[in-house]
Each structure stands twice: as C-alpha cells, then as structure tokens.
C-alpha atoms as a PDB file:
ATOM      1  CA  UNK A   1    -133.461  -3.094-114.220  1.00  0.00           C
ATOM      2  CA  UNK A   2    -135.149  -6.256-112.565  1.00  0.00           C
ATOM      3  CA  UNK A   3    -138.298  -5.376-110.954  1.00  0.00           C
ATOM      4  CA  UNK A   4    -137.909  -4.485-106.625  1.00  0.00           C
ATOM      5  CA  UNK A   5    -141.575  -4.716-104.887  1.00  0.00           C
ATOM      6  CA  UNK A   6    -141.058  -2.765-101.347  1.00  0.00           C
ATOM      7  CA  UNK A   7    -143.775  -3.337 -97.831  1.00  0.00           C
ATOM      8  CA  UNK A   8    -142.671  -0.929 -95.372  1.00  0.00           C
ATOM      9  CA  UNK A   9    -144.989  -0.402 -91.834  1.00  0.00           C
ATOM     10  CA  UNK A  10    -146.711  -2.629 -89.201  1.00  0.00           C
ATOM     11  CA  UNK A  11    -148.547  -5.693 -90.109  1.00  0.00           C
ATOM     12  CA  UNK A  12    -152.143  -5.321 -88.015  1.00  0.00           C
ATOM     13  CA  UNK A  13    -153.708  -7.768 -85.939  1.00  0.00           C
ATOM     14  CA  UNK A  14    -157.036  -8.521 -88.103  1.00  0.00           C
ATOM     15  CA  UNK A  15    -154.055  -9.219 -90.925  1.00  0.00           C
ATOM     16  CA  UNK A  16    -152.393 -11.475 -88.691  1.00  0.00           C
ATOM     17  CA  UNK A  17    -155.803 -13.425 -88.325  1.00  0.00           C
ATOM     18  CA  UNK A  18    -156.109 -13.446 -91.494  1.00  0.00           C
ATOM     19  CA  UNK A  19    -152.844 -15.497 -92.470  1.00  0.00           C
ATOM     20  CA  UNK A  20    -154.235 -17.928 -89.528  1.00  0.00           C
ATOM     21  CA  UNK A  21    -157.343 -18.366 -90.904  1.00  0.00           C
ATOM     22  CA  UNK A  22    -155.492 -19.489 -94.175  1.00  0.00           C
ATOM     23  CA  UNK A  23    -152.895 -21.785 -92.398  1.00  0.00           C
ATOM     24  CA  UNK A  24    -155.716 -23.324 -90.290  1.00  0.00           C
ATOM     25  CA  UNK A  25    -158.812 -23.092 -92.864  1.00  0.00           C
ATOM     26  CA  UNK A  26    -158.634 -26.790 -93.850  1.00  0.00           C
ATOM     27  CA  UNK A  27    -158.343 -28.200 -90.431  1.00  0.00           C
ATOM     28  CA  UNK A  28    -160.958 -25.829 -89.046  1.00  0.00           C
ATOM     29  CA  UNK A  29    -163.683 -26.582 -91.905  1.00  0.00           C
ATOM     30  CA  UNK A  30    -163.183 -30.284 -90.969  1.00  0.00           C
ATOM     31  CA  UNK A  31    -163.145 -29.567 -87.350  1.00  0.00           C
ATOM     32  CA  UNK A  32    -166.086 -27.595 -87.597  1.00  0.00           C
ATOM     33  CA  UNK A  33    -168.465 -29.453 -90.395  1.00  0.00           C
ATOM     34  CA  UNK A  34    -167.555 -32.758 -87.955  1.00  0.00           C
ATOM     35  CA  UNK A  35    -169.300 -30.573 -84.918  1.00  0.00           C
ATOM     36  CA  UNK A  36    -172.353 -29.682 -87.078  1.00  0.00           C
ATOM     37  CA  UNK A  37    -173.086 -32.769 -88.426  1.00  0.00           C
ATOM     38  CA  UNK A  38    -172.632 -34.948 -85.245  1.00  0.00           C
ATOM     39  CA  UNK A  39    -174.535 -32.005 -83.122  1.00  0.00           C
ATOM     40  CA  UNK A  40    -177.088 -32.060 -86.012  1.00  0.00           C
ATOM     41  CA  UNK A  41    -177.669 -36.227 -85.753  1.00  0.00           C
ATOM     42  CA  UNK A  42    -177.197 -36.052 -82.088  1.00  0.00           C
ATOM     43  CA  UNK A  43    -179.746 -33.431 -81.624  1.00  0.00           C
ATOM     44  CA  UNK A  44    -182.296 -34.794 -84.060  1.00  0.00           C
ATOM     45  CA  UNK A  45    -181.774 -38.523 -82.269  1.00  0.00           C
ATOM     46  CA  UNK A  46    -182.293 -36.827 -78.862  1.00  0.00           C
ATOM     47  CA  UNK A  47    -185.659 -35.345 -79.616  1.00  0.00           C
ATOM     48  CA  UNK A  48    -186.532 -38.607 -81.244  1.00  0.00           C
ATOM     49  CA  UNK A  49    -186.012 -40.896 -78.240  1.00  0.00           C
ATOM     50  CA  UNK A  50    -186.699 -38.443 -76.002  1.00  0.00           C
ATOM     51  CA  UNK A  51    -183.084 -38.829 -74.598  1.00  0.00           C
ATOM     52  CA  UNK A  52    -182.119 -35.534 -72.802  1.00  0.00           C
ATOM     53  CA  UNK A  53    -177.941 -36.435 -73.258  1.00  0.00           C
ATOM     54  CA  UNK A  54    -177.921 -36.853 -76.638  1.00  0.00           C
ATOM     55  CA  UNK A  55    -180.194 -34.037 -77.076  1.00  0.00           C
ATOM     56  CA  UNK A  56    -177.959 -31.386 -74.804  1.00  0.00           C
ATOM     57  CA  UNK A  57    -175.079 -33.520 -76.312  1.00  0.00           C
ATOM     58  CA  UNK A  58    -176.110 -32.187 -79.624  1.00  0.00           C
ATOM     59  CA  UNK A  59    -176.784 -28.753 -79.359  1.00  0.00           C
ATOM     60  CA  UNK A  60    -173.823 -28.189 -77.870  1.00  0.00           C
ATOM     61  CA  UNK A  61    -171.571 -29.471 -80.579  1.00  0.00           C
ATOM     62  CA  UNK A  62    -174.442 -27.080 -83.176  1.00  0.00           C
ATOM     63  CA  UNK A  63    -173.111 -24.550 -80.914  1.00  0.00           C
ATOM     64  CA  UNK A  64    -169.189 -25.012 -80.698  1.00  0.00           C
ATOM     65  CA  UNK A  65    -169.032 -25.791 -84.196  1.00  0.00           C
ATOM     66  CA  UNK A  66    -171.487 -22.753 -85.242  1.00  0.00           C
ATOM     67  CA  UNK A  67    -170.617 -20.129 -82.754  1.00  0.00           C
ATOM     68  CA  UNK A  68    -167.958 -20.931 -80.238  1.00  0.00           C
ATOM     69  CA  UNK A  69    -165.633 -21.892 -82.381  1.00  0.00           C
ATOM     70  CA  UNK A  70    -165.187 -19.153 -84.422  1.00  0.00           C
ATOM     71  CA  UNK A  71    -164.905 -16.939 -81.172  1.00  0.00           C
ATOM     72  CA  UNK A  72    -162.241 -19.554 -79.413  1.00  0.00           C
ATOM     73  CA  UNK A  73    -160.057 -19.494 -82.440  1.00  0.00           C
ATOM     74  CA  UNK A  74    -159.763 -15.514 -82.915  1.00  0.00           C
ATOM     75  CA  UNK A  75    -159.363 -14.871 -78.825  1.00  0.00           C
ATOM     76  CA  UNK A  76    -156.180 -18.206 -79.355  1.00  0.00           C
ATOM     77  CA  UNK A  77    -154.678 -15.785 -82.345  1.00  0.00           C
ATOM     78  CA  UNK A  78    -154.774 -12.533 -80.142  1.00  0.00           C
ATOM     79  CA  UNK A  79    -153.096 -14.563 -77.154  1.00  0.00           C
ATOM     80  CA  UNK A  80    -150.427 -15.331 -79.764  1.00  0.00           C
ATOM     81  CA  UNK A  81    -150.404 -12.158 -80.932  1.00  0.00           C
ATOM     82  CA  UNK A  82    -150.048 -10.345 -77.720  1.00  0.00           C
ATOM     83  CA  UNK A  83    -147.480 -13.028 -76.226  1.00  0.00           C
ATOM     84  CA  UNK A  84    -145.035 -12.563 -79.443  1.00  0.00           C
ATOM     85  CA  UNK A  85    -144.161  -8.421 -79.753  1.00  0.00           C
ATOM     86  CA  UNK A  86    -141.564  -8.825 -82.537  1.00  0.00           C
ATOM     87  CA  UNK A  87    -145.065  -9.285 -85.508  1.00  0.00           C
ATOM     88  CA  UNK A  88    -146.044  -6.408 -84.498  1.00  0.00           C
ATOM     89  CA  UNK A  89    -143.036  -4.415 -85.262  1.00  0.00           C
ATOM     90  CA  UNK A  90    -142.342  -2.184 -88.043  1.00  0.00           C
ATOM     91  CA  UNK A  91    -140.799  -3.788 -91.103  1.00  0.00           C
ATOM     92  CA  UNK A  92    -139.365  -3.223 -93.979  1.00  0.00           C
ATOM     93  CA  UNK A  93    -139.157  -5.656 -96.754  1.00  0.00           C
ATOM     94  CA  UNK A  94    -138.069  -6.058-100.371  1.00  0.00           C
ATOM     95  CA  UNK A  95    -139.152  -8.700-102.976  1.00  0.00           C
ATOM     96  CA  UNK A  96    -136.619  -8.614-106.157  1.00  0.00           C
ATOM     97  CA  UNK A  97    -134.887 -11.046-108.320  1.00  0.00           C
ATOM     98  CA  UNK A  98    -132.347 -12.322-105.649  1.00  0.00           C
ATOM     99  CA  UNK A  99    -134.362 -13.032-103.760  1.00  0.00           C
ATOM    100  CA  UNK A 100    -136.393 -11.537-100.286  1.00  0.00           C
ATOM    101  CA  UNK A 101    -134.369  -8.104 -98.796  1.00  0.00           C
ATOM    102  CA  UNK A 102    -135.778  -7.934 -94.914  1.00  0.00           C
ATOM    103  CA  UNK A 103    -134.059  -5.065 -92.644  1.00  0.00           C
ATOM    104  CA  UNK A 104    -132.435  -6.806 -89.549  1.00  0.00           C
ATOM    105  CA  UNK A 105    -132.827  -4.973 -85.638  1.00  0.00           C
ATOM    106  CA  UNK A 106    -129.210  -3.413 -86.810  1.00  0.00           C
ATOM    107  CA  UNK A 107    -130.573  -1.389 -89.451  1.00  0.00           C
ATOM    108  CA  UNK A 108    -128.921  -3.883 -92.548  1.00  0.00           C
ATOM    109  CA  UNK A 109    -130.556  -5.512 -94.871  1.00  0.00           C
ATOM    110  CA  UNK A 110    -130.820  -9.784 -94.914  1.00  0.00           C
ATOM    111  CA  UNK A 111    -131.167 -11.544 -97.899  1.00  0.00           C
ATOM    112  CA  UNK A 112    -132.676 -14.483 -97.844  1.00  0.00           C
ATOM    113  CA  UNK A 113    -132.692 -16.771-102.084  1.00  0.00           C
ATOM    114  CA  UNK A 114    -135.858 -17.712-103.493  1.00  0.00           C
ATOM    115  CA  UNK A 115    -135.176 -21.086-102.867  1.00  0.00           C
ATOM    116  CA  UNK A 116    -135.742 -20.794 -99.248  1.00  0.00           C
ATOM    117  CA  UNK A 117    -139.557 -20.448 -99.991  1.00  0.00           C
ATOM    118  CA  UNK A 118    -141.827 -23.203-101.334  1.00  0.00           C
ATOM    119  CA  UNK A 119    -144.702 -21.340-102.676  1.00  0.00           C
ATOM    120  CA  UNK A 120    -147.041 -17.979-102.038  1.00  0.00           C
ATOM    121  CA  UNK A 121    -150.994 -17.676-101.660  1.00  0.00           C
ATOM    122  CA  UNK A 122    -152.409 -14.256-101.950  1.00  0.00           C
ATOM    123  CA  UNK A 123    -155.768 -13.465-100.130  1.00  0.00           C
ATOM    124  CA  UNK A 124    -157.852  -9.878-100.520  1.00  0.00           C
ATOM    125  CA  UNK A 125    -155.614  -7.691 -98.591  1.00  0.00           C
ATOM    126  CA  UNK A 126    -152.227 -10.338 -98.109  1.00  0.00           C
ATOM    127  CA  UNK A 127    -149.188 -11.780-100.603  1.00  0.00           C
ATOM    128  CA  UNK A 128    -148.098 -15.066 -97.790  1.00  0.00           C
ATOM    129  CA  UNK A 129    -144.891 -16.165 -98.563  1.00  0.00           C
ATOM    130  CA  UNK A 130    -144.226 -19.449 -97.265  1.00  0.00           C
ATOM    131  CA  UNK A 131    -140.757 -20.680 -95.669  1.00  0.00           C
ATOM    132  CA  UNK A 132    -142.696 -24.369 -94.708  1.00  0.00           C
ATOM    133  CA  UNK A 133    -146.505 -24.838 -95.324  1.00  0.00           C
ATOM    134  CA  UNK A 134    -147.322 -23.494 -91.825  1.00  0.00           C
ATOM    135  CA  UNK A 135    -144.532 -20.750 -92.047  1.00  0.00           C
ATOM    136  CA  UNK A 136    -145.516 -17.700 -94.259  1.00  0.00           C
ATOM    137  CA  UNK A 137    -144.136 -14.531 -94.506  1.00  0.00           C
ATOM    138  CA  UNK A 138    -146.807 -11.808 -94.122  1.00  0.00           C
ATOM    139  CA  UNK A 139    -146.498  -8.893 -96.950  1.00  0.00           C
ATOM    140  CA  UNK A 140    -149.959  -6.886 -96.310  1.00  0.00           C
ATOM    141  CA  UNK A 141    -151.050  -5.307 -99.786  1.00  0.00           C
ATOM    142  CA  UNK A 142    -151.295  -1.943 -98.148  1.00  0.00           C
ATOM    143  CA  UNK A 143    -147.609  -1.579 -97.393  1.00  0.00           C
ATOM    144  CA  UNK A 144    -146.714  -1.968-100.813  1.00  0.00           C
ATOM    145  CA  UNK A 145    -144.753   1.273-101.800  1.00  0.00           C
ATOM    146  CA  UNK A 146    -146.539   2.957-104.983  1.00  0.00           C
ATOM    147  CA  UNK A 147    -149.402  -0.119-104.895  1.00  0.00           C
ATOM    148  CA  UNK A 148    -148.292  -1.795-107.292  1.00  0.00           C
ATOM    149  CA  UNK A 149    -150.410  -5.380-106.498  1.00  0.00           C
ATOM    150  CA  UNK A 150    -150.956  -6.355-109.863  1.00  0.00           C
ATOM    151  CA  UNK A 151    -147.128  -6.123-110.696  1.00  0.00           C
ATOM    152  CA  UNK A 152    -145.861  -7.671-107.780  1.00  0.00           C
ATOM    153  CA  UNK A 153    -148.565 -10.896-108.651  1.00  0.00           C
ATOM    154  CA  UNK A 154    -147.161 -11.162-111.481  1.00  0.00           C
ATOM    155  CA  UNK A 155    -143.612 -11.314-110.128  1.00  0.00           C
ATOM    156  CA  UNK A 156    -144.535 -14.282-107.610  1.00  0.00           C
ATOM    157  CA  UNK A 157    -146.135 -15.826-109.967  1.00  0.00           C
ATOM    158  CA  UNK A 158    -142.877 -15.588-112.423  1.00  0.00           C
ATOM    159  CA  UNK A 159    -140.978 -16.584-109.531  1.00  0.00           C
ATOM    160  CA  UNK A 160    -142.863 -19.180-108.020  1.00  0.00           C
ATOM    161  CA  UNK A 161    -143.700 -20.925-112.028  1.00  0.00           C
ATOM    162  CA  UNK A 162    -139.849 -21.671-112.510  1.00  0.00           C
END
C-alpha cells in the first residue's frame, strides 16, 4: 500500500504570512538592504555637509527599510487575507502516489497529477507545494493526520527527485 499523507482543518493567518514571506523573501531582502544602505550613505552624507534633505532623506529610508517595512508588508497580507474568504476555509487534503486528493465545495474529492506541481519548500511549521513559483499550495504541519512530518518529507522529496 503506497503511502497517503492527510491535512485536514483551517490554515491560520500567521501561516498564511508565512508562505508570503517565502514567496516574497528575495524581493523584500533586496528591497529592504537597498533602503538601508542608501538611508545609511544618505544619512551619513547629510550630517557631513550639513545638508538637512539628504539627512531627513536618509533616515527615512533607515526607517522604511528597518521598521516600516516589515509592518506595511504584514498589514498588505491581512488585507489579502481578509478580502479572499475561501483560504480561510476548512480543507481537507491528501498527498499520495497519484497525485494531490483536495475535497471540492460538493463534498468529492479532485485529483490533481504530480505533474501539475514544479517543486515544494518546507519551512518550520509549512510543506508549500507549488503549482507556478508564486503559486503554492499551503499544507500546515499541524494538520497532518497522525504527524507524520518526517514521512511525508520523505515522500516529497521521493516525488519531487524523479
């Protein structure tokens, strides 16, 4: 008997940040290291000409890219969150050797082949199972019937190797 991995429950929203934070944590870093390093040189060129632009120029760029930004990206995901009801639904879904098994809004199971997914990241609490690089699938770790994480790695990465 092939190996069936079953989440069942609600995803939450500090999970749903989460997958965000790992579809978005390249562009952010850049984003954000730009901001501190032009606020830095900004700020350090203001106090050294005395010019009162570059220097409020600078600190606030320190401050987006230390502080604001982090805020302004988490209040963006709960917008989305809050505008889009159906992630915060109850699901149920299966990982086996067909393929993903996801329970429809009529009560019957959907199953969608392997090959409709490019490739999985796991983070502490998520398995991601992407449909497109900025598409994942959300499985959190603590829906997994009988936690059985280590198994079900070892099945993506079986799956995902071939």
């Amino acid at each position: 008997m092939s190996p069936e991995f079953k989440f069942s429950g609600k995803t939450t929203f500090e999970e749903y940040l989460e997958c965000h934070k790992v579809i978005a944590s390249k562009r952010r870093l850049l984003l954000r290291s730009f901001l501190i390093i032009y606020g830095a040189g900004a700020t350090f060129y203001g106090i050294q000409t005395a010019s009162i632009i570059f220097g409020a120029l600078g600190v606030f760029a320190l401050a987006y890219g230390l502080l604001i930004s982090p805020i302004h990206f988490k209040s963006r995901v709960r917008k989305n969150w809050e505008s889009y009801p159906a992630a915060q639904k109850s699901r149920e879904s299966t990982l086996k050797k067909e393929g993903i098994s996801v329970r429809g809004d009529d009560g019957n199971f959907i199953v969608q082949n392997w090959e409709n997914y490019i490739s999985y990241r796991e983070t502490t609490s998520l398995f991601l199972i992407y449909v497109s690089p900025l598409m994942p699938i959300i499985l959190p770790k603590r829906l997994l019937v009988e936690s059985k994480v280590e198994d079900c790695r070892e099945f993506l990465d079986t799956i995902f190797k071939s």
